[in-house]
N, C-alpha and C. Protein backbone atom coordinates (compact mmCIF):
# COMPACT_ATOMS: atom_id res chain seq x y z
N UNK A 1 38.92 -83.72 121.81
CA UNK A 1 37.67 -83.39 121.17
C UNK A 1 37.93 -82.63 119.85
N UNK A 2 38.70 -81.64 120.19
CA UNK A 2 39.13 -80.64 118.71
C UNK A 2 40.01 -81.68 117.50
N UNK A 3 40.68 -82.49 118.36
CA UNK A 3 41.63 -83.76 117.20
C UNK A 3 40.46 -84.47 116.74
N UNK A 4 39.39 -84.73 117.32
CA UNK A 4 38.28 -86.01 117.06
C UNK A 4 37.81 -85.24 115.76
N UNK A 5 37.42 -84.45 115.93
CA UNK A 5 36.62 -82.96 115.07
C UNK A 5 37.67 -82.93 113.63
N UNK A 6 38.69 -82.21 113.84
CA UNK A 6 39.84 -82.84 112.89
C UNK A 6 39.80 -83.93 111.80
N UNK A 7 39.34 -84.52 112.54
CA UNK A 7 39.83 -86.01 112.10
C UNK A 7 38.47 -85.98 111.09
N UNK A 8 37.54 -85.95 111.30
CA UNK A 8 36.60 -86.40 110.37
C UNK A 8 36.32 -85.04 109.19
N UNK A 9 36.85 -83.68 109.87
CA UNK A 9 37.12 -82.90 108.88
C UNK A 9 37.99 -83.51 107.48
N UNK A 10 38.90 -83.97 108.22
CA UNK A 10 39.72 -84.61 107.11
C UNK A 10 39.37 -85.84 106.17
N UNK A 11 38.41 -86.74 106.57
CA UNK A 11 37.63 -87.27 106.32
C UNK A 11 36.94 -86.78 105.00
N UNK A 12 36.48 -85.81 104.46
CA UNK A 12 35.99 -85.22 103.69
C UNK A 12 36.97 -85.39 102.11
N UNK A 13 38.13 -85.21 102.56
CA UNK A 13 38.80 -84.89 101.22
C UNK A 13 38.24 -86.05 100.29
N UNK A 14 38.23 -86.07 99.08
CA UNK A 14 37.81 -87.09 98.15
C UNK A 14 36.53 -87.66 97.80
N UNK A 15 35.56 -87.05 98.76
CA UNK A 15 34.31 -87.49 98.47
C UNK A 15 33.43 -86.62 98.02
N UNK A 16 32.59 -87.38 97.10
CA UNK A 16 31.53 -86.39 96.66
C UNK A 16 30.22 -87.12 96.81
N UNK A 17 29.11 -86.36 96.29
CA UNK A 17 27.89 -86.47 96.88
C UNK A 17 27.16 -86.65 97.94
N UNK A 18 26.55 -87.62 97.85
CA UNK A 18 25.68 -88.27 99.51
C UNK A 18 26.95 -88.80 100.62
N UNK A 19 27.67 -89.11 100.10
CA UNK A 19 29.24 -89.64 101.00
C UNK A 19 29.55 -88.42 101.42
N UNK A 20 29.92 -87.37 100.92
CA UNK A 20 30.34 -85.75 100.83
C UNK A 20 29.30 -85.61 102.29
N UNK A 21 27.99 -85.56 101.80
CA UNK A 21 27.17 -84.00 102.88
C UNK A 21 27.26 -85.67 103.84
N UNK A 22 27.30 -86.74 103.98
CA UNK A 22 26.94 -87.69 105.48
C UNK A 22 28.31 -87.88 106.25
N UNK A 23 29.28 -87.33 105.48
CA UNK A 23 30.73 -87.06 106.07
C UNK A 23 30.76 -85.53 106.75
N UNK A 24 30.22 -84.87 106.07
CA UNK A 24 29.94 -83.17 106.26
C UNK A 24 29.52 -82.85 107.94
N UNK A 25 27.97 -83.90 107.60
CA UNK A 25 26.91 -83.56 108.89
C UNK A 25 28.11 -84.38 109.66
N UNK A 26 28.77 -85.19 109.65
CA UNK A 26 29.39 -85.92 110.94
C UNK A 26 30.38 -85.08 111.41
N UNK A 27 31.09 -84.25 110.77
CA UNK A 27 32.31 -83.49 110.92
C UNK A 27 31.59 -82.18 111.87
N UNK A 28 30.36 -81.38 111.30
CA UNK A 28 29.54 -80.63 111.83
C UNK A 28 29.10 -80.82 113.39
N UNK A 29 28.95 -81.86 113.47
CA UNK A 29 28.20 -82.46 114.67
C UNK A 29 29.40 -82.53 115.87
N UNK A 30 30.98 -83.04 115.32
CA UNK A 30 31.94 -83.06 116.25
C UNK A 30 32.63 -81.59 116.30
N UNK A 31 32.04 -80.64 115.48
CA UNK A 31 32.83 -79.30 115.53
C UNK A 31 32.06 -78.99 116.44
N UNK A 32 30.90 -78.52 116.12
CA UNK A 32 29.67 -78.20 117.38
C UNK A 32 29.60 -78.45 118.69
N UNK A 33 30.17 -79.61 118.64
CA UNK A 33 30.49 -80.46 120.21
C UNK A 33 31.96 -79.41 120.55
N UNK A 34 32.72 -78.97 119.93
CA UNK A 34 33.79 -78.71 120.61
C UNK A 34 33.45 -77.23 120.84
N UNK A 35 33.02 -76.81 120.03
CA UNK A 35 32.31 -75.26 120.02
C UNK A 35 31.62 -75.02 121.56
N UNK A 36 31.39 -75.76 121.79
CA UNK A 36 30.00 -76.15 122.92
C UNK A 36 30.46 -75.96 124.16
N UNK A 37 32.00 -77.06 124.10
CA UNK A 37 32.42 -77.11 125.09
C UNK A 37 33.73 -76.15 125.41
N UNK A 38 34.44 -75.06 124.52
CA UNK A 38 35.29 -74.14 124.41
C UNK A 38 34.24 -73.01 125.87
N UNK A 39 32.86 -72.91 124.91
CA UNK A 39 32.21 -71.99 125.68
C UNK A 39 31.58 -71.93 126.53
N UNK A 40 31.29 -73.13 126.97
CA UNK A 40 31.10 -73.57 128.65
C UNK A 40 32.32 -73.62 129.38
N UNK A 41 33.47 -73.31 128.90
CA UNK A 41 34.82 -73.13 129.58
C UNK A 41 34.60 -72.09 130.06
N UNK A 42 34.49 -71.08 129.09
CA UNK A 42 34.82 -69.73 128.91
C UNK A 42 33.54 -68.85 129.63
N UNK A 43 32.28 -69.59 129.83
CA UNK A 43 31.63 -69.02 130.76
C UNK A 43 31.88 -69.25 131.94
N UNK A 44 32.07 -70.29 132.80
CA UNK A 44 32.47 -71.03 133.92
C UNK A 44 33.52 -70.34 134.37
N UNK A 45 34.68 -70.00 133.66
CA UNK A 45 35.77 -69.32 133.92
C UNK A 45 35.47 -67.69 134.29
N UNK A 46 34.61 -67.17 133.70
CA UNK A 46 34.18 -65.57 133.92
C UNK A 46 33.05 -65.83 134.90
N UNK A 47 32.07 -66.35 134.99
CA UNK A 47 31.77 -66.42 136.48
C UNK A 47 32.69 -66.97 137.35
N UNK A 48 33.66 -67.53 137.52
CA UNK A 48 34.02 -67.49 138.91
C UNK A 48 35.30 -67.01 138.91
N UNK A 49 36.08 -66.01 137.79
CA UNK A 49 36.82 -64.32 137.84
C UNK A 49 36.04 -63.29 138.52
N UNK A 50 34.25 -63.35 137.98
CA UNK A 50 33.87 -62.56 138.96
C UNK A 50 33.70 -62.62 140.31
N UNK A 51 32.91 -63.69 140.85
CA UNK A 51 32.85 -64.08 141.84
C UNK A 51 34.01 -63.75 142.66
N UNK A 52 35.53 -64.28 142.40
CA UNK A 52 36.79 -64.00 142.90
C UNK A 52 36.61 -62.20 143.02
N UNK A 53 36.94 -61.50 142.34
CA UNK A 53 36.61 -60.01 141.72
C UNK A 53 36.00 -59.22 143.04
N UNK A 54 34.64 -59.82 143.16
CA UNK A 54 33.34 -59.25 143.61
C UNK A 54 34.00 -59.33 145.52
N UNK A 55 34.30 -61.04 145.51
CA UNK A 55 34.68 -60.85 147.03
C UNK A 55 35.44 -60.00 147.53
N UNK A 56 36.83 -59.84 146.65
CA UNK A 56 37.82 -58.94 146.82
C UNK A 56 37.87 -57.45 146.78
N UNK A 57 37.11 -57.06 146.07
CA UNK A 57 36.42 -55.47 146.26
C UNK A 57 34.91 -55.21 147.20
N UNK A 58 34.23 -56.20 147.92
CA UNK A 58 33.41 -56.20 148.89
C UNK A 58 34.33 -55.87 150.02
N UNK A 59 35.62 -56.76 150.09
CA UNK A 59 36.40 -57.43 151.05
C UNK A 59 36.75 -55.88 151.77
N UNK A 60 37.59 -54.80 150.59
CA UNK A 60 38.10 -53.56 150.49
C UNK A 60 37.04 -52.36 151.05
N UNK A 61 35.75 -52.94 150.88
CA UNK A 61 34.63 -51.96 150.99
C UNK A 61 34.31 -51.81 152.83
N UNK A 62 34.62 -53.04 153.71
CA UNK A 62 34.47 -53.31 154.70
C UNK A 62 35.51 -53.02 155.54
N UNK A 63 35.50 -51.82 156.20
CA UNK A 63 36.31 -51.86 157.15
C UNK A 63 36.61 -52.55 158.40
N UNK A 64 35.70 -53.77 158.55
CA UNK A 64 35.91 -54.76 159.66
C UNK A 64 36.73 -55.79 159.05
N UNK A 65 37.28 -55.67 157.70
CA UNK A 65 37.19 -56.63 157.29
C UNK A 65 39.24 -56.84 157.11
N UNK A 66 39.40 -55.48 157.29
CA UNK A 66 40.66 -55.09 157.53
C UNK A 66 41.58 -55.22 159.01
């Protein structure tokens, strides 16, 4: 996704005008997409650090549990 993104970044060199900003918005659109999906990682991943976290210090809190 980040190479796809890349790629049409690079895309850009040499053009100007209406070619320029319809190369621009396309490059925009695949950065955004990767942006998107970095941080649906990165939430997904910290809810379920906590989740892990939360059981494991509940776990400690319970002395039956020992």
């Amino acid at each position: 996704m980040e190479r796809s993104a890349e790629e049409e970044r690079a895309k850009l060199a040499g053009l100007t005008g209406d070619d320029y900003d319809a190369q621009w918005r396309r490059w925009r659109k695949a950065a955004e997409k990767v942006q998107a999906a970095v941080t649906a990682h990165a939430e997904a991943t910290y809810e379920a650090e906590q989740t892990v976290k939360k059981a494991v210090r509940h776990a400690r809190d319970d002395p039956q549990a020992e």
